[in-house]
C-alpha atoms as a PDB file:
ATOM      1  CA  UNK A   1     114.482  43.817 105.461  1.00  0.00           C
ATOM      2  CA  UNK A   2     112.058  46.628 106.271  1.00  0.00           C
ATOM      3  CA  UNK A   3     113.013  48.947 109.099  1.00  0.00           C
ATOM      4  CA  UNK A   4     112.287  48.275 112.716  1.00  0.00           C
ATOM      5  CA  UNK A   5     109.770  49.521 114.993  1.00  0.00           C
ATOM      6  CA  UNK A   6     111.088  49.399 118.866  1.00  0.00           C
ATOM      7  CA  UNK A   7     108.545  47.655 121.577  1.00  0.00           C
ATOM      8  CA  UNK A   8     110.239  48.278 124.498  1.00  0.00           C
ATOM      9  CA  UNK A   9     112.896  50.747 125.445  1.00  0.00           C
ATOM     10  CA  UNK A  10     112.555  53.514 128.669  1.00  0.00           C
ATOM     11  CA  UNK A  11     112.854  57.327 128.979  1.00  0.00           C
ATOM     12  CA  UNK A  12     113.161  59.242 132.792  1.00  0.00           C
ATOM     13  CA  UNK A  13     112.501  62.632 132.497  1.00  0.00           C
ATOM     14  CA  UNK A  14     115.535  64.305 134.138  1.00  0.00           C
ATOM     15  CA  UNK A  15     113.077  66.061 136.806  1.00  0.00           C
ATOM     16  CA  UNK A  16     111.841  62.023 137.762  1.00  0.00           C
ATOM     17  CA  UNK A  17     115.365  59.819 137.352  1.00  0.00           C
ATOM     18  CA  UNK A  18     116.885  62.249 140.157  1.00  0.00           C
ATOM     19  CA  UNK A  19     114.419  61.285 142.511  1.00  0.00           C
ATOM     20  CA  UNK A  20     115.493  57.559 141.645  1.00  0.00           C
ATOM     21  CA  UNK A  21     118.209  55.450 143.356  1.00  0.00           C
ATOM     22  CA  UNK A  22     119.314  53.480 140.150  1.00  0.00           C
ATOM     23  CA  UNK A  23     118.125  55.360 136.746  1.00  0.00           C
ATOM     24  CA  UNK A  24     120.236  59.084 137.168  1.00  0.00           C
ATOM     25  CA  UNK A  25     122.716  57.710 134.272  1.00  0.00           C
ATOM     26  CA  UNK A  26     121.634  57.147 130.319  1.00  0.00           C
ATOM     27  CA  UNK A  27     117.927  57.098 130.972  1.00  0.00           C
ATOM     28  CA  UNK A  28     117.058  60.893 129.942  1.00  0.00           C
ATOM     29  CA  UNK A  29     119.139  61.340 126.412  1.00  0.00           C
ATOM     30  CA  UNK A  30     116.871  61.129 123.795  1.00  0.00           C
ATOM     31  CA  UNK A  31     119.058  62.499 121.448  1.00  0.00           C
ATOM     32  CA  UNK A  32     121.520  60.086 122.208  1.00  0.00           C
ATOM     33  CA  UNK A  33     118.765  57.132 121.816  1.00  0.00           C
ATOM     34  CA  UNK A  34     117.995  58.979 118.266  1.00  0.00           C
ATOM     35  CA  UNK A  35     121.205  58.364 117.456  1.00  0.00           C
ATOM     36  CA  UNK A  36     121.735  54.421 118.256  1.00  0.00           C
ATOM     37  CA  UNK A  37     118.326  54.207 116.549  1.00  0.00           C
ATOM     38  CA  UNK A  38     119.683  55.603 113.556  1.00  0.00           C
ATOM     39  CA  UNK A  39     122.526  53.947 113.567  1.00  0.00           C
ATOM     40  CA  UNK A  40     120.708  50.049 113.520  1.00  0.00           C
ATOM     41  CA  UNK A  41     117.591  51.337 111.600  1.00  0.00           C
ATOM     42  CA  UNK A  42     114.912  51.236 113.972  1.00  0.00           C
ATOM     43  CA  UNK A  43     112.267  53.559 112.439  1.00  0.00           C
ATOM     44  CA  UNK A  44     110.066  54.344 115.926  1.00  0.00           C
ATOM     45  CA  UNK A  45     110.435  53.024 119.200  1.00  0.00           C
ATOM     46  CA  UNK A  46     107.733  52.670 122.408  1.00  0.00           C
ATOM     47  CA  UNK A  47     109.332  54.872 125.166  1.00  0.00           C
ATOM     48  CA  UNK A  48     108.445  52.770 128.577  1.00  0.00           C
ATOM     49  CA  UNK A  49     108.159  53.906 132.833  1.00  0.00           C
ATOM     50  CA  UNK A  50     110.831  51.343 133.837  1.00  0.00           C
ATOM     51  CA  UNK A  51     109.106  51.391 137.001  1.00  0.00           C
ATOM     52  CA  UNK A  52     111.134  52.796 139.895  1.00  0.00           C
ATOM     53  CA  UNK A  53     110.938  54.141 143.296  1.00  0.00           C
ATOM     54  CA  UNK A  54     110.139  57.729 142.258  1.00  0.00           C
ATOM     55  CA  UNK A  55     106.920  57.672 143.701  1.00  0.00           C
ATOM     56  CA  UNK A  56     108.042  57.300 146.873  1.00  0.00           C
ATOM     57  CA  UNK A  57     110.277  60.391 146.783  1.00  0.00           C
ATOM     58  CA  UNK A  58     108.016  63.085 144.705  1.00  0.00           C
ATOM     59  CA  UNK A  59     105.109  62.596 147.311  1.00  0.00           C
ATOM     60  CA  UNK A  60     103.006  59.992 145.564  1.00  0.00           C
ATOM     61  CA  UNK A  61     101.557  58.856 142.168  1.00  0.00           C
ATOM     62  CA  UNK A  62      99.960  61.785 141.229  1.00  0.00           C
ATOM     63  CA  UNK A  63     103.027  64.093 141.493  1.00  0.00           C
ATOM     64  CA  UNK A  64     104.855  61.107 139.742  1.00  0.00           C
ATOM     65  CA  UNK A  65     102.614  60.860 136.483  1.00  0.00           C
ATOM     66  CA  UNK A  66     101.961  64.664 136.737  1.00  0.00           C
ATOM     67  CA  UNK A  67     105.531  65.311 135.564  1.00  0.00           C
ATOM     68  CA  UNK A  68     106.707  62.046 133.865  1.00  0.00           C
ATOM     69  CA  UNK A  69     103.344  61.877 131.177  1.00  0.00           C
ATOM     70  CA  UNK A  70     103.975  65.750 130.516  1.00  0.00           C
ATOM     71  CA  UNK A  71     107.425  65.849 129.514  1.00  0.00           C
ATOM     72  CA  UNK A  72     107.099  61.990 127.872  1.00  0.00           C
ATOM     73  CA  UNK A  73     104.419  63.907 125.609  1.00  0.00           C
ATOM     74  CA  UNK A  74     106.777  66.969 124.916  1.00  0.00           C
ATOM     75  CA  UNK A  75     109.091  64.620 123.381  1.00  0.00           C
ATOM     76  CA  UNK A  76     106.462  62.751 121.502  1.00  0.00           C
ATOM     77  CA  UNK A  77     105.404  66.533 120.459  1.00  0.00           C
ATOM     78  CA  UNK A  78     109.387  66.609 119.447  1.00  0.00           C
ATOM     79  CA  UNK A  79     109.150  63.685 117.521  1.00  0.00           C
ATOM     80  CA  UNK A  80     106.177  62.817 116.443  1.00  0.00           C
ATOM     81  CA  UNK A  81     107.214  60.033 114.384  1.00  0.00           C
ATOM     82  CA  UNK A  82     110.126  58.497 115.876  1.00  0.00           C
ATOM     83  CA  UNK A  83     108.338  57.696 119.504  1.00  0.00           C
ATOM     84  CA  UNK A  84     105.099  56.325 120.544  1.00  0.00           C
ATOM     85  CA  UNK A  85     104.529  57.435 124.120  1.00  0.00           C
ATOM     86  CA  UNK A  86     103.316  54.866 127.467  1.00  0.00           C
ATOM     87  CA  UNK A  87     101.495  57.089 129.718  1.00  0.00           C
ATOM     88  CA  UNK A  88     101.517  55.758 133.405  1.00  0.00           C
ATOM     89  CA  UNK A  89      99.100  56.139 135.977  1.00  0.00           C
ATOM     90  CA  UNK A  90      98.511  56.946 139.521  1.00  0.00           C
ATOM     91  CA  UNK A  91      96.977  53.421 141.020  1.00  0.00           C
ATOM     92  CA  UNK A  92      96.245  55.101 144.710  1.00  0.00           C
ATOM     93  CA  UNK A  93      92.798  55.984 144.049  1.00  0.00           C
ATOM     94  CA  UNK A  94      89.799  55.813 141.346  1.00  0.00           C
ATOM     95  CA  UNK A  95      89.936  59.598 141.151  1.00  0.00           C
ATOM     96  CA  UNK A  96      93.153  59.668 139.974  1.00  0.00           C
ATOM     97  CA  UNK A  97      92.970  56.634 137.788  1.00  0.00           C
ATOM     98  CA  UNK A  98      90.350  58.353 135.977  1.00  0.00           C
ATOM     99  CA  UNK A  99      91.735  61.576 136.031  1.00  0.00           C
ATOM    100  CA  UNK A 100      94.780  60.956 134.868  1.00  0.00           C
ATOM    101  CA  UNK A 101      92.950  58.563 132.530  1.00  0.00           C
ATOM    102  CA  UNK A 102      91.790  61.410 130.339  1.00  0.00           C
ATOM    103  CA  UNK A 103      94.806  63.199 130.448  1.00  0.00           C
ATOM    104  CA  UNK A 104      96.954  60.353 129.176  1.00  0.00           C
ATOM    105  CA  UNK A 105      94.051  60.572 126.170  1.00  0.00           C
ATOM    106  CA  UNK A 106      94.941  64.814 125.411  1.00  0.00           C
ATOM    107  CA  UNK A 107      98.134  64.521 125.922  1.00  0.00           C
ATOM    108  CA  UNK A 108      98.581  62.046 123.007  1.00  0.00           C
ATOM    109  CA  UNK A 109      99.730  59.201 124.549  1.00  0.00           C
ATOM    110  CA  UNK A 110      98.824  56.161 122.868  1.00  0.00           C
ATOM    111  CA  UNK A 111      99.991  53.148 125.254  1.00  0.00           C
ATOM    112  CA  UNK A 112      99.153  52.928 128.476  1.00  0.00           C
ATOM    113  CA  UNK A 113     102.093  51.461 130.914  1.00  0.00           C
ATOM    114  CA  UNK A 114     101.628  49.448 133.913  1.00  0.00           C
ATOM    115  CA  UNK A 115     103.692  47.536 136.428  1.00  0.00           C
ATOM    116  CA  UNK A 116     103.414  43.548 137.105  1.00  0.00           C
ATOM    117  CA  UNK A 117     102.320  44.744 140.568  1.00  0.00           C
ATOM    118  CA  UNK A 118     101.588  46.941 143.078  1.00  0.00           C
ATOM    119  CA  UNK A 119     102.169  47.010 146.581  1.00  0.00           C
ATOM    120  CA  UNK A 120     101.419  42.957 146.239  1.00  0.00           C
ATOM    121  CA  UNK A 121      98.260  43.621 144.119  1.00  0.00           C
ATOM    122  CA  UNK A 122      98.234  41.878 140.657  1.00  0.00           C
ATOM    123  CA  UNK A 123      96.571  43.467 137.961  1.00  0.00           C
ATOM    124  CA  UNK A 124      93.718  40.788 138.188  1.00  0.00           C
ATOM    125  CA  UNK A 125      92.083  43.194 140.952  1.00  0.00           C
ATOM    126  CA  UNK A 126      89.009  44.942 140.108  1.00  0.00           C
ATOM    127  CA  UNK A 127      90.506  48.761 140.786  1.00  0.00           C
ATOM    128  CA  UNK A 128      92.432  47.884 137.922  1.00  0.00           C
ATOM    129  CA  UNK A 129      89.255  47.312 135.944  1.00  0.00           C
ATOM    130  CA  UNK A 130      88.648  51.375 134.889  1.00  0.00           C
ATOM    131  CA  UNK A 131      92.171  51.019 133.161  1.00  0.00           C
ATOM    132  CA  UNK A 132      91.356  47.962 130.805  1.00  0.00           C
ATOM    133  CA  UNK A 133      87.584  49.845 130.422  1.00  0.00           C
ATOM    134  CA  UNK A 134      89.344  52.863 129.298  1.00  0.00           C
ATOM    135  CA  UNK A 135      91.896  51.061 126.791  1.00  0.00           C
ATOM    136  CA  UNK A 136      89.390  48.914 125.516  1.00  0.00           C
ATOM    137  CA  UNK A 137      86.561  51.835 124.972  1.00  0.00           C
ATOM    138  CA  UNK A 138      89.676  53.837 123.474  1.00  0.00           C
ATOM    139  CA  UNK A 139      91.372  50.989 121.388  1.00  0.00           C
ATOM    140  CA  UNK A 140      94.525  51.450 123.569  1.00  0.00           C
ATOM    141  CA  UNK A 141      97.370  48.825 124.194  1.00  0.00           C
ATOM    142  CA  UNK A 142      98.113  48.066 127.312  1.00  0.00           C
ATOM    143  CA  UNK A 143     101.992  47.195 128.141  1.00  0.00           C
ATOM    144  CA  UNK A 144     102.943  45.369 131.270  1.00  0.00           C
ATOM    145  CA  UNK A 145     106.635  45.851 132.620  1.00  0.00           C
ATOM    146  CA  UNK A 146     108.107  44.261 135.819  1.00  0.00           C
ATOM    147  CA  UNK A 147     107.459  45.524 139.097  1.00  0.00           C
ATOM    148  CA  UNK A 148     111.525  46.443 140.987  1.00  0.00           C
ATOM    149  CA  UNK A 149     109.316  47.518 143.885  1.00  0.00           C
ATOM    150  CA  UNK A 150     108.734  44.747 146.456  1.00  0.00           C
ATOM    151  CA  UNK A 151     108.434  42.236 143.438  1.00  0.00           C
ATOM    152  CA  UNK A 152     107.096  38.021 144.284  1.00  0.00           C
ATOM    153  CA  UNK A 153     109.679  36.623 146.294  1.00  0.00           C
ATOM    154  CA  UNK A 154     111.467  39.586 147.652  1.00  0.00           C
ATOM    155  CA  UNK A 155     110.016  38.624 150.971  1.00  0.00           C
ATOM    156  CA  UNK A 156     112.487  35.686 151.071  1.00  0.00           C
ATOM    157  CA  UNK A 157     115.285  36.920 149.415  1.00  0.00           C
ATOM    158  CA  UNK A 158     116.381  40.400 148.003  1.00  0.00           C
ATOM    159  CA  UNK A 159     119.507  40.272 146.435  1.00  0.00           C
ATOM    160  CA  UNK A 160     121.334  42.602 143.306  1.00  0.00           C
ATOM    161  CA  UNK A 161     121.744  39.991 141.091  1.00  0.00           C
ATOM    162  CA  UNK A 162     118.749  37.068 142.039  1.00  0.00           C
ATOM    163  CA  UNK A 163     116.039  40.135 142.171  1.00  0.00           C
ATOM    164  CA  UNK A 164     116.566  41.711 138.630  1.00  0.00           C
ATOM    165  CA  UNK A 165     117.396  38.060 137.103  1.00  0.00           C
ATOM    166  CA  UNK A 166     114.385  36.220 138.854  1.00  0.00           C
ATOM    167  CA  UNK A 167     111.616  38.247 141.030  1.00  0.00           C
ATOM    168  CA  UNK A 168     111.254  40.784 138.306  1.00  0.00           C
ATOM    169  CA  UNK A 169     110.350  38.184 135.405  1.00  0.00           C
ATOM    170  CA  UNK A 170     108.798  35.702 138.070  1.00  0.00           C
ATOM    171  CA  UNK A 171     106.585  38.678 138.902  1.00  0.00           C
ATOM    172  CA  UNK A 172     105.561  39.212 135.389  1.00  0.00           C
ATOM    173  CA  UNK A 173     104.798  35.982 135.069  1.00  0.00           C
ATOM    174  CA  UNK A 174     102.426  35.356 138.053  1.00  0.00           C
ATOM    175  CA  UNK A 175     100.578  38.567 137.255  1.00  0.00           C
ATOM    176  CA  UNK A 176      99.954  36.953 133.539  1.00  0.00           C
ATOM    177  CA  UNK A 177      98.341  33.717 135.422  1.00  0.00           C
ATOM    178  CA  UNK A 178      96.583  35.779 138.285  1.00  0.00           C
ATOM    179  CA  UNK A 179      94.943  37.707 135.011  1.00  0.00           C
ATOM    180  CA  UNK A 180      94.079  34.672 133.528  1.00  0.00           C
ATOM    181  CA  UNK A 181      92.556  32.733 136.576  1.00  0.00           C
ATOM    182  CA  UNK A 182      90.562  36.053 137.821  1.00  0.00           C
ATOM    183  CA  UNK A 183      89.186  36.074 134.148  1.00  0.00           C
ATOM    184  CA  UNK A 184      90.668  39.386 133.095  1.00  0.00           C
ATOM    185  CA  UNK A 185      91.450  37.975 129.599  1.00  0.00           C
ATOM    186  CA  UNK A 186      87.538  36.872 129.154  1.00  0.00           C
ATOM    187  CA  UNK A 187      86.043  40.258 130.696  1.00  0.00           C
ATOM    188  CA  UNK A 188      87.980  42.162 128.231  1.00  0.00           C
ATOM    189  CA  UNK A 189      88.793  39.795 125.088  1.00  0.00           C
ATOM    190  CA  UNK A 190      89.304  43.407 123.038  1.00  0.00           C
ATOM    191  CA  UNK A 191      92.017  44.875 125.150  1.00  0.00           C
ATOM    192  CA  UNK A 192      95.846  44.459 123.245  1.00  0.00           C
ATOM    193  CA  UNK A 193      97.944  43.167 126.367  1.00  0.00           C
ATOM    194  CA  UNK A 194     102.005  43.469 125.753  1.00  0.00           C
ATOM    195  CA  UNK A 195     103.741  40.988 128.685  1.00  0.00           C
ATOM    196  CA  UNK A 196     107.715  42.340 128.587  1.00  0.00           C
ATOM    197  CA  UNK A 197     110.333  39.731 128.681  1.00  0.00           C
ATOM    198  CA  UNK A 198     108.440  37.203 127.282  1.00  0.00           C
ATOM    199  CA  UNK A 199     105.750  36.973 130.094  1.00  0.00           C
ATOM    200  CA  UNK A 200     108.675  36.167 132.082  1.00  0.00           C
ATOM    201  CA  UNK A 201     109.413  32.216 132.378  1.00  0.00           C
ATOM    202  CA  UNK A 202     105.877  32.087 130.364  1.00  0.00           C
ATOM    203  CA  UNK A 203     107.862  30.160 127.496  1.00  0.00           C
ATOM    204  CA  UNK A 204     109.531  27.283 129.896  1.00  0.00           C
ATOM    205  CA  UNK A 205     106.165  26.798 131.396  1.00  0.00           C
ATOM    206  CA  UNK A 206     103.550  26.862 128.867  1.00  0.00           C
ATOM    207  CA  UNK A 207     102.805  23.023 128.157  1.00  0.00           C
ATOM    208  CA  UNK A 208     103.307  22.586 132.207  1.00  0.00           C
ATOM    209  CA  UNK A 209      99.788  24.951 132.125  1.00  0.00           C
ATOM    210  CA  UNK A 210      98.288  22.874 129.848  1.00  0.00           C
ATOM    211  CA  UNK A 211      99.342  19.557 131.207  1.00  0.00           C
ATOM    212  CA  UNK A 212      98.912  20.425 134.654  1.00  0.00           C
ATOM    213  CA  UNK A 213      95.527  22.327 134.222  1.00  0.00           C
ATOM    214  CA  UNK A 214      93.604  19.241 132.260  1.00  0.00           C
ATOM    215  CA  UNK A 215      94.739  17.642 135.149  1.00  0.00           C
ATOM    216  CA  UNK A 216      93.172  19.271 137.432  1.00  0.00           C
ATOM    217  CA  UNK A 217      90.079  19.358 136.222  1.00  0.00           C
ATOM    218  CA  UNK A 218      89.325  16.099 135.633  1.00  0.00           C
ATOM    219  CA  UNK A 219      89.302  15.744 139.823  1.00  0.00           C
ATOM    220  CA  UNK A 220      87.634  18.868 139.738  1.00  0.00           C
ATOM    221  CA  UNK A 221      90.934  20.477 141.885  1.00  0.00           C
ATOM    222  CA  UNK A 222      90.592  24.237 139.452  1.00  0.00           C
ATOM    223  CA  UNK A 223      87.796  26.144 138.164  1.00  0.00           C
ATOM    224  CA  UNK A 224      86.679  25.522 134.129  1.00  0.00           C
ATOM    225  CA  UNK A 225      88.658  28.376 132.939  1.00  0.00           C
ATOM    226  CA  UNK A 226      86.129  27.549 129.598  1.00  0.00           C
ATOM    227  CA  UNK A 227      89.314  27.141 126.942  1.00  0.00           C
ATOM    228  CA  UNK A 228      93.238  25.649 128.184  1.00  0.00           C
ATOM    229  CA  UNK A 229      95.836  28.293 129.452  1.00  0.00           C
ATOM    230  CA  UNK A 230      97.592  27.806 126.399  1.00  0.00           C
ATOM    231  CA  UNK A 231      94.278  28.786 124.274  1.00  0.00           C
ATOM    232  CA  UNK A 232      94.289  32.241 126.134  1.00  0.00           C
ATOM    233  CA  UNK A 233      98.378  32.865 125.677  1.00  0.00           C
ATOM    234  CA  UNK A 234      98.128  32.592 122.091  1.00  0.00           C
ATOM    235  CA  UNK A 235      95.606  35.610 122.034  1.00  0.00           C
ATOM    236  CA  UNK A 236      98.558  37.763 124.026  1.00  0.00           C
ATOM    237  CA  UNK A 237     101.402  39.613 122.800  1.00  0.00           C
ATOM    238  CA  UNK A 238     105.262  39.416 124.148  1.00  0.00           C
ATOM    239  CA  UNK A 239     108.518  41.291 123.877  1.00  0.00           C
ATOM    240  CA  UNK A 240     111.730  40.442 123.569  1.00  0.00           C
ATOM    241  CA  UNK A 241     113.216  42.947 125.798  1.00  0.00           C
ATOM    242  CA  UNK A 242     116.568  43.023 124.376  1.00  0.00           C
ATOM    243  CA  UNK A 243     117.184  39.424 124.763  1.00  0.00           C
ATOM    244  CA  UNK A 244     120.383  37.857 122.655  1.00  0.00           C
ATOM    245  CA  UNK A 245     119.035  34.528 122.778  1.00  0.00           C
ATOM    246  CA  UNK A 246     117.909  32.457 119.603  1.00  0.00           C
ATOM    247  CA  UNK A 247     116.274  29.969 122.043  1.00  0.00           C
ATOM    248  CA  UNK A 248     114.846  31.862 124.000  1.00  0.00           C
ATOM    249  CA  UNK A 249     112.616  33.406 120.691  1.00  0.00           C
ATOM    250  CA  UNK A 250     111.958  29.825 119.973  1.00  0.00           C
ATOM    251  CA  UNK A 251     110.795  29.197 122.612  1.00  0.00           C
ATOM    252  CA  UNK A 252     108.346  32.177 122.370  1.00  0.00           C
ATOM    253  CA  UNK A 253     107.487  31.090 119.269  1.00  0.00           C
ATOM    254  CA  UNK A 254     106.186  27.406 120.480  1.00  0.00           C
ATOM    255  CA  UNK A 255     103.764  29.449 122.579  1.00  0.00           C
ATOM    256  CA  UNK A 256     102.224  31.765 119.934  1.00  0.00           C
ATOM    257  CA  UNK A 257     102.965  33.106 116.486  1.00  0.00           C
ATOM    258  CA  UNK A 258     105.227  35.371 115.339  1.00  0.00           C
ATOM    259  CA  UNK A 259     102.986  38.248 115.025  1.00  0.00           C
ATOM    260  CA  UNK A 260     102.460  38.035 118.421  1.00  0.00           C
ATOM    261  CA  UNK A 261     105.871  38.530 119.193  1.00  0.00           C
ATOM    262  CA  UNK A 262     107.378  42.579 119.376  1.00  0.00           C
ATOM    263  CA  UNK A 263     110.872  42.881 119.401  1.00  0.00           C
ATOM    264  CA  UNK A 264     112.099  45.129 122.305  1.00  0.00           C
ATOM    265  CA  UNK A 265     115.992  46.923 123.060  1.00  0.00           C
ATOM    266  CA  UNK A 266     115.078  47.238 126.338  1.00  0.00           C
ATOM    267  CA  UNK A 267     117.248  50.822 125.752  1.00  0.00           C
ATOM    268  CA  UNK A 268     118.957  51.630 127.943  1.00  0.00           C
ATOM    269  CA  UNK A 269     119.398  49.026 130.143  1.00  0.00           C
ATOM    270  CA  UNK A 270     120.970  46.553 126.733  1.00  0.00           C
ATOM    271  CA  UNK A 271     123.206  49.096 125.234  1.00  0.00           C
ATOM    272  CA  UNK A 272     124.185  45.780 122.551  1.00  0.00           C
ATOM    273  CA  UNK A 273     120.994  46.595 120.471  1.00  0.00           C
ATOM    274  CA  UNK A 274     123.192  45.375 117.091  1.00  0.00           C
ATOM    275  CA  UNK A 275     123.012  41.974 118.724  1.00  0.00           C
ATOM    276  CA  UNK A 276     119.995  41.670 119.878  1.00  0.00           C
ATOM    277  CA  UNK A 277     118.612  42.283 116.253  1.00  0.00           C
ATOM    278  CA  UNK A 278     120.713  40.117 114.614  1.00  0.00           C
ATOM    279  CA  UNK A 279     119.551  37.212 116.240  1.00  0.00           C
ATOM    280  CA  UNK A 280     115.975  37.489 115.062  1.00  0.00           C
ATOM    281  CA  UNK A 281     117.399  38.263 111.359  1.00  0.00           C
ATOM    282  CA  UNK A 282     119.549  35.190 111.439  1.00  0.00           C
ATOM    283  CA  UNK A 283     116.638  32.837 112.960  1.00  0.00           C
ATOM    284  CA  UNK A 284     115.541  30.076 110.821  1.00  0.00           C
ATOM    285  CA  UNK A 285     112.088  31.351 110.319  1.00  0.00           C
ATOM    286  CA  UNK A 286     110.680  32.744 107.176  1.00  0.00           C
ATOM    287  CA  UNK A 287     111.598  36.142 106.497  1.00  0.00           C
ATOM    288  CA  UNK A 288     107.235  37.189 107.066  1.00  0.00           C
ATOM    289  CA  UNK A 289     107.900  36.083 110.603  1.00  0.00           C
ATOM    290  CA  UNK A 290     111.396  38.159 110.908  1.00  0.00           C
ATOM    291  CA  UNK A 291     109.261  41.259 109.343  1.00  0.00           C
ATOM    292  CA  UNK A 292     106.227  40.833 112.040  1.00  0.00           C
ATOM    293  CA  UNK A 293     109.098  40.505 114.860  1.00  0.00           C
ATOM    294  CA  UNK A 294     111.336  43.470 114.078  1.00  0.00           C
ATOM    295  CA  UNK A 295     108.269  45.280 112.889  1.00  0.00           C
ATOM    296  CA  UNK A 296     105.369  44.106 114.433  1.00  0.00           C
ATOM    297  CA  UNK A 297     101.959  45.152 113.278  1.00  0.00           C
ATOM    298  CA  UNK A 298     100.151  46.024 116.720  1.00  0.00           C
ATOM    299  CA  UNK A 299     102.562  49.124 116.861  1.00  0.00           C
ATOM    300  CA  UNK A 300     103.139  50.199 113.050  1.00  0.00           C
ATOM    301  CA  UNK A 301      99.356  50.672 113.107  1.00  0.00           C
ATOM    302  CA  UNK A 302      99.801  53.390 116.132  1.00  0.00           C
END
């Protein structure tokens, strides 16, 4: 088995996880991350904003993405080929967006990072538009992590264990169908989107789409979308984020093919990265399908 190429593990600058109330601890040690990935043969790995509330304590976006995209491109600088770096950006204004847009581009940052939402606003919002513009006109992938902030459902209930498990997935996955019914998928067919965590529940409810969509149209209850739900998934891609579940994989692969799967640590948060490798090298797939899981080819071509 070739080596692996990481999809989805997180690095806080030290000067941005003290501003944080939950990532102070394990999140800035890149040489310790060096050393797990040496340790289980992962060859490069995507270095991910876990999205936090540092915003709200460095005075904004802009002072946010200021430092974190700076010292996330010194390490890439570091280690050129052991990290691929997710630039994030400041989603206040279209200034900034732009802005910092063009410095993601010089600072060689090759992914650009979102969250699932903002302030309530999915990503199927047109001020979100100048991002996908500038990813498509600059053959960028775009990778789409779980809002913590204020995520679906926290209105109702906001508790340590129900957020993290539910709202944070949940939220992933309505901000995959908002994209799809505001037509964010057919306005920019070119654009390379990564859902973390498997789109969220996006596996479990994949054939409900399709069932529930046709449907609906045939009383005429939803707009033509012009293909099935399940027609536009297939053209996405999804990470494992560290999962340890066979079925869950499975499951993902029911919904589209293996190459459209990128296996993720989600370092540091799973510290049992062994594990979560295993289970895709002991799946009873063909070994191709292992190979374009544990080293998928959207990000060996980075």
């Amino acid at each position: 088995m070739n080596t692996i190429i990481d999809g989805h593990s997180h690095f806080m600058p030290l000067a941005v996880a003290e501003k944080t109330a939950f990532f102070k601890v394990n999140w800035s040690d890149i040489d310790r991350q060096l050393t797990l990935m040496d340790s289980v043969g992962i060859e490069r790995a995507l270095l991910l904003y876990p999205t936090s509330d540092a915003h709200l304590n460095m005075g904004g976006w802009k002072p946010l993405c200021d430092v974190y995209n700076s010292q996330l491109a010194a390490v890439i600088k570091s280690h050129p080929d052991r990290f691929i770096g997710a630039g994030i950006i400041p989603i206040d204004t279209e200034e900034n967006i732009i802005s910092e847009l063009a410095r993601i581009k010089t600072l060689g940052l090759n992914v650009l990072s979102l969250a699932s939402s903002y302030d309530e606003k999915y990503l199927d919002e047109e001020c979100f538009y100048p991002i996908f513009e500038f990813a498509r006109d600059n053959n960028m992938l775009i990778h789409i992590h779980p809002q913590i902030i204020n995520p679906i459902g926290e209105e109702r209930v906001k508790d340590p264990l129900l957020s993290p498990v539910l709202e944070y997935v949940f939220d992933v996955t309505m901000c995959l169908g908002k994209m799809m019914m505001g037509g964010v998928f057919t306005k920019f067919p070119e654009v390379k989107f990564i859902f973390s965590h498997f789109g969220g529940v996006l596996p479990m409810v994949a054939e409900r789409f399709d069932n529930t969509y046709l449907m609906l149209r045939k009383r005429n209850f939803v707009k033509d979308l012009g293909k099935t739900p399940g027609e536009y998934f297939k053209n996405l891609y999804f990470d494992t984020s560290g999962t340890k579940s066979a079925g869950a994989i499975i499951a993902a692969l029911e919904t589209v093919a293996a190459e459209h799967v990128i296996w993720g640590s989600d370092f540091p948060a799973n510290q049992d990265i062994k594990k979560s490798i295993e289970v895709i090298r002991n799946l009873s797939i063909s070994e191709l399908d292992k190979n374009n899981i544990l080293k998928n080819p959207l990000l060996f071509l980075i």
